[in-house]
Every structure is written in C-alpha cells, then in structure tokens.
N, C-alpha and C. Protein backbone atom coordinates (compact mmCIF):
# COMPACT_ATOMS: atom_id res chain seq x y z
N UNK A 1 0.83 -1.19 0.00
CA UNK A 1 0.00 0.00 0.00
C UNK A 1 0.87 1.26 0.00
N UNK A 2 1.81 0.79 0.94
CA UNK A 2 2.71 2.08 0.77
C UNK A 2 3.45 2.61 -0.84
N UNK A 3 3.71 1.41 -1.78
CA UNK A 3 4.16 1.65 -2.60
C UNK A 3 3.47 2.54 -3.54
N UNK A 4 1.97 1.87 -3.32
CA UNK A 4 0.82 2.42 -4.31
C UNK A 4 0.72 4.01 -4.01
N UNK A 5 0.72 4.41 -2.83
CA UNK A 5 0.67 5.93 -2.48
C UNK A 5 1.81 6.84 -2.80
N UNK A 6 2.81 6.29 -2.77
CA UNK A 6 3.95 6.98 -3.06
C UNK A 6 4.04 6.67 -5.28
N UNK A 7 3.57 5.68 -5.68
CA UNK A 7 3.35 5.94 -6.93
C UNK A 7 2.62 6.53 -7.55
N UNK A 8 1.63 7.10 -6.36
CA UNK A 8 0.57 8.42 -7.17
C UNK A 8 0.76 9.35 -6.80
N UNK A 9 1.60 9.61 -5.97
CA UNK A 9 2.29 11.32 -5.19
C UNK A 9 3.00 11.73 -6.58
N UNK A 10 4.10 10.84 -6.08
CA UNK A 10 5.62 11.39 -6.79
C UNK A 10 5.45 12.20 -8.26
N UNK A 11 4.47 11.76 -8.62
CA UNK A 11 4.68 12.42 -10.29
C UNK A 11 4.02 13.81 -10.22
N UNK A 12 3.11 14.12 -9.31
CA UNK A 12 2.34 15.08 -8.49
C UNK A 12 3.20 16.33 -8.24
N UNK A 13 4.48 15.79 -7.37
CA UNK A 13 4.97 16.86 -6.87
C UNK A 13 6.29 17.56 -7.43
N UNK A 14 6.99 18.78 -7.14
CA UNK A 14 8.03 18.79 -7.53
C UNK A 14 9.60 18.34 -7.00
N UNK A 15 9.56 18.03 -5.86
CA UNK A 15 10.39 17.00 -4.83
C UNK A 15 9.85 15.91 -4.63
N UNK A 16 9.96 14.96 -5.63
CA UNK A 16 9.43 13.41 -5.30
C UNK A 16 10.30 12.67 -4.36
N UNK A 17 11.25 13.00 -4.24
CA UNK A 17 12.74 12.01 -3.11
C UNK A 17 11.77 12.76 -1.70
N UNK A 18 11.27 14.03 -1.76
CA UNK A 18 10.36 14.27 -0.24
C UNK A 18 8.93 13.47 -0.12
N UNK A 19 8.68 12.62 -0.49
CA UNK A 19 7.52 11.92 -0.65
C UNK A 19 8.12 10.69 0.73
N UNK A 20 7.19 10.61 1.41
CA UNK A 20 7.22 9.66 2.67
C UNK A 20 6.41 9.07 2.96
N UNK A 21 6.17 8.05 3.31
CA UNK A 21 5.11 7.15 3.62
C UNK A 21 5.01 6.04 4.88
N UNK A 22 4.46 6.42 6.08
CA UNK A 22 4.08 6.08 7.38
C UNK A 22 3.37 5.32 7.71
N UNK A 23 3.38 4.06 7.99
CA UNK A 23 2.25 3.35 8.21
C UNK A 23 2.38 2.85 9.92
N UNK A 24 1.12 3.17 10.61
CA UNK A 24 0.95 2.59 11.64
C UNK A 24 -0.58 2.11 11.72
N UNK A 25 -0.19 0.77 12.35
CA UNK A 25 -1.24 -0.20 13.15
C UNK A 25 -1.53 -0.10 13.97
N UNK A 26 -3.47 -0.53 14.28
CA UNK A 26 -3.70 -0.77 15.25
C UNK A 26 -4.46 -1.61 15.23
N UNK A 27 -5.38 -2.38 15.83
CA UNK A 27 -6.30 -3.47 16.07
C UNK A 27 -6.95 -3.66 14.72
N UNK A 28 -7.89 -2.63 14.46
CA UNK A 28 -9.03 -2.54 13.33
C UNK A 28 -8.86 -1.56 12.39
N UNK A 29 -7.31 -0.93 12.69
CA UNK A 29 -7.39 0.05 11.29
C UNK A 29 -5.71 0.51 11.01
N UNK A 30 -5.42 1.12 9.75
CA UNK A 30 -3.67 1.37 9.48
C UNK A 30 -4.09 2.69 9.17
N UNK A 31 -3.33 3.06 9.50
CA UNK A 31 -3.53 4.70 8.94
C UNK A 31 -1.67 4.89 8.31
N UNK A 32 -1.96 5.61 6.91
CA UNK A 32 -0.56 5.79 6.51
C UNK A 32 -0.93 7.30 6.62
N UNK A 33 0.29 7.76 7.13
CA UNK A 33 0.95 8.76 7.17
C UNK A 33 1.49 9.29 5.76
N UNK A 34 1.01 10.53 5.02
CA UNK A 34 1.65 10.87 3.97
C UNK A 34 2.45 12.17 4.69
N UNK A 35 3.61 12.47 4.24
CA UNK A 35 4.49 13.35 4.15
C UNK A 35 5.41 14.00 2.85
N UNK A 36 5.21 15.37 2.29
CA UNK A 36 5.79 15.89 1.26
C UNK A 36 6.59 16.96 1.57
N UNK A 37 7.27 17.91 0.64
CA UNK A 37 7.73 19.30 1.10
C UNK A 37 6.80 19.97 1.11
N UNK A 38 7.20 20.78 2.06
CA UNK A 38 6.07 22.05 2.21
C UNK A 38 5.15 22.88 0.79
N UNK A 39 6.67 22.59 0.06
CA UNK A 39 6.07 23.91 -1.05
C UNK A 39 5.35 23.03 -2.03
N UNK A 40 5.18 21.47 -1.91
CA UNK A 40 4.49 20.66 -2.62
C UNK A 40 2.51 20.03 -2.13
N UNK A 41 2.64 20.71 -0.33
CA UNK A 41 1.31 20.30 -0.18
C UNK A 41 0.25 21.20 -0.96
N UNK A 42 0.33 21.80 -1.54
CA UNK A 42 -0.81 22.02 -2.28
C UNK A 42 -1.21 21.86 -3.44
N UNK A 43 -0.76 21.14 -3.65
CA UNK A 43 -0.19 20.80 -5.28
C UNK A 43 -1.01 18.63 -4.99
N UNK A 44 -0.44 18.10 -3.42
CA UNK A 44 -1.10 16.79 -3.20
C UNK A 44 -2.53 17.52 -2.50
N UNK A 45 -2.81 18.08 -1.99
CA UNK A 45 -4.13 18.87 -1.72
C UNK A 45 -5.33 18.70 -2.78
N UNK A 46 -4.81 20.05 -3.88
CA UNK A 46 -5.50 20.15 -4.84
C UNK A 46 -6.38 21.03 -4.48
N UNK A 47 -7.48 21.76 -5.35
CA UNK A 47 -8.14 22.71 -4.95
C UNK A 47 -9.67 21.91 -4.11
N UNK A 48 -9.88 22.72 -3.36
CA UNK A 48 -10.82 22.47 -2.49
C UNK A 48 -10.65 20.84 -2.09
N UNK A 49 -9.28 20.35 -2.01
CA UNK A 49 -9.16 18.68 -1.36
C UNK A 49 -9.67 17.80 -2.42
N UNK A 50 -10.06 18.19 -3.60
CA UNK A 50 -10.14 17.05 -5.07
C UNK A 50 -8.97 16.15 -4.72
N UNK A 51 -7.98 16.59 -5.28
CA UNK A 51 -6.72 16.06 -4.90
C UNK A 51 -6.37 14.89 -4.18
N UNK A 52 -6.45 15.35 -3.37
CA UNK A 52 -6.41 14.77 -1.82
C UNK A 52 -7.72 13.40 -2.06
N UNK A 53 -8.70 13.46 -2.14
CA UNK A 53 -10.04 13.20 -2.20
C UNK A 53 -9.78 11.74 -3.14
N UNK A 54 -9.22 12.82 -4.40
CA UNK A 54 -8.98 11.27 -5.62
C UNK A 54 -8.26 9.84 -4.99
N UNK A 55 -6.83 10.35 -4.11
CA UNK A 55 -5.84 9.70 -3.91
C UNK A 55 -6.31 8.62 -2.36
N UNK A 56 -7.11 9.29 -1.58
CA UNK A 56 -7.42 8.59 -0.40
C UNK A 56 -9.01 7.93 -1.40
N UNK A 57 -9.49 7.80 -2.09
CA UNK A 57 -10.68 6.62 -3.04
C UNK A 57 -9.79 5.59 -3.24
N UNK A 58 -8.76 6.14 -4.05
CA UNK A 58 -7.85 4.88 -4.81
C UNK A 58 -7.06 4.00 -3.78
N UNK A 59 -6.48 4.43 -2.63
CA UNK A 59 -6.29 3.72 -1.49
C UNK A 59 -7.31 2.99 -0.81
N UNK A 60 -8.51 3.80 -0.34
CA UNK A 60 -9.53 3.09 0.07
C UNK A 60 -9.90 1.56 -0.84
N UNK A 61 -9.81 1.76 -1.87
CA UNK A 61 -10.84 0.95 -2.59
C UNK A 61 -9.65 -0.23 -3.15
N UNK A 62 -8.21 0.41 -2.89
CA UNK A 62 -7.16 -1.01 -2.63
C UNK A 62 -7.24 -1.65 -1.92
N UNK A 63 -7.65 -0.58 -0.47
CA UNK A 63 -7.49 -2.10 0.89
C UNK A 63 -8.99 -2.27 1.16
N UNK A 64 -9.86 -2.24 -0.01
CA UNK A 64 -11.09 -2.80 1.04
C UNK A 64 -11.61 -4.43 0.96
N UNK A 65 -10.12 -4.99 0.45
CA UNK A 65 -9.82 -6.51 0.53
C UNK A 65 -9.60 -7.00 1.95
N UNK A 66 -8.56 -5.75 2.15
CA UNK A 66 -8.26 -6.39 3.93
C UNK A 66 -9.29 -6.28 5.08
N UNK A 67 -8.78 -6.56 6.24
CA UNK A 67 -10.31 -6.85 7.03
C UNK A 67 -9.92 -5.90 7.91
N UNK A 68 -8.94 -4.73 7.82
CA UNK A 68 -9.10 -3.58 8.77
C UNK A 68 -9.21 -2.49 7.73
N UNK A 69 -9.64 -1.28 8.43
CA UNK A 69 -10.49 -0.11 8.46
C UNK A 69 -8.64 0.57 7.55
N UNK A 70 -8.86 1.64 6.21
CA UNK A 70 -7.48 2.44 6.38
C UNK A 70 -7.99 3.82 6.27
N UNK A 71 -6.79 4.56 6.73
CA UNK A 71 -7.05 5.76 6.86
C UNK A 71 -5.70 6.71 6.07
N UNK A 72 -5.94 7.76 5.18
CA UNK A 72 -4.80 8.73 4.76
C UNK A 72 -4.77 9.52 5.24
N UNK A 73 -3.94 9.94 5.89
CA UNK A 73 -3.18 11.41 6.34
C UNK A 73 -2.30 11.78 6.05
N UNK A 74 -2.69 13.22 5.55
CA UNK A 74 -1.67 13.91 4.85
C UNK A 74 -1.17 15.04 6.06
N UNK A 75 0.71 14.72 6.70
CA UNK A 75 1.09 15.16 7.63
C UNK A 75 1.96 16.41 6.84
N UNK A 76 2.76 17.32 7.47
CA UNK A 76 4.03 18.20 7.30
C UNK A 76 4.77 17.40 7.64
C-alpha cells in the first residue's frame, strides 16, 4: 500500500525524493501517514481537497480486501 501511495504522489509533486510514507497499526485500522515538502502540499491537496479526495478513493478501494479499516493522512 505504501508503494501504491507513493506511486501516485511522486509524479504530483516537484520534490518526489520528499515523498514519505508512514504506516501505523492498530487493532481494526492502518492509517498511513503521507508526508511531502512544504512547497508541494498544495499541489497533493489540490483545490478544495479534489486532490487529496482522488488519492485517499484509490487507497480506500485497494485495501477494502483487507479486514481492517485504512485511513490517509496527509502530515508536514
């Protein structure tokens, strides 16, 4: 999963080597951690969170094989 998120950032931004990807567990759910450069979050944003919006569907609808809950966050 992590790979998949970082293969739909990177082409996105203009510092792709700042593209990071966090994953923590817990019982019933993973939440990955996204991290970019500053001068690139709005650009993974997008206007009014489209952006953002497209990229956490296409994740969602990867892990809704597995039997826990995921979550995207987009950190600094």
């Amino acid at each position: 999963m992590k790979e998949l998120i970082e293969t739909i950032v990177k082409p996105l931004v203009d510092f792709p080597e700042d593209v990071h990807v966090k994953e923590q567990e817990e019982d019933q759910r993973v939440t990955y951690k996204l991290s970019v450069n500053k001068s690139d979050m709005g650009k993974v944003i997008g206007k009014q969170g489209r952006v953002a919006k497209a990229i956490r569907t296409v994740v969602y609808a990867a892990g809704s094989s597995q039997q826990k809950k995921i979550f995207l966050e987009i950190v600094e």
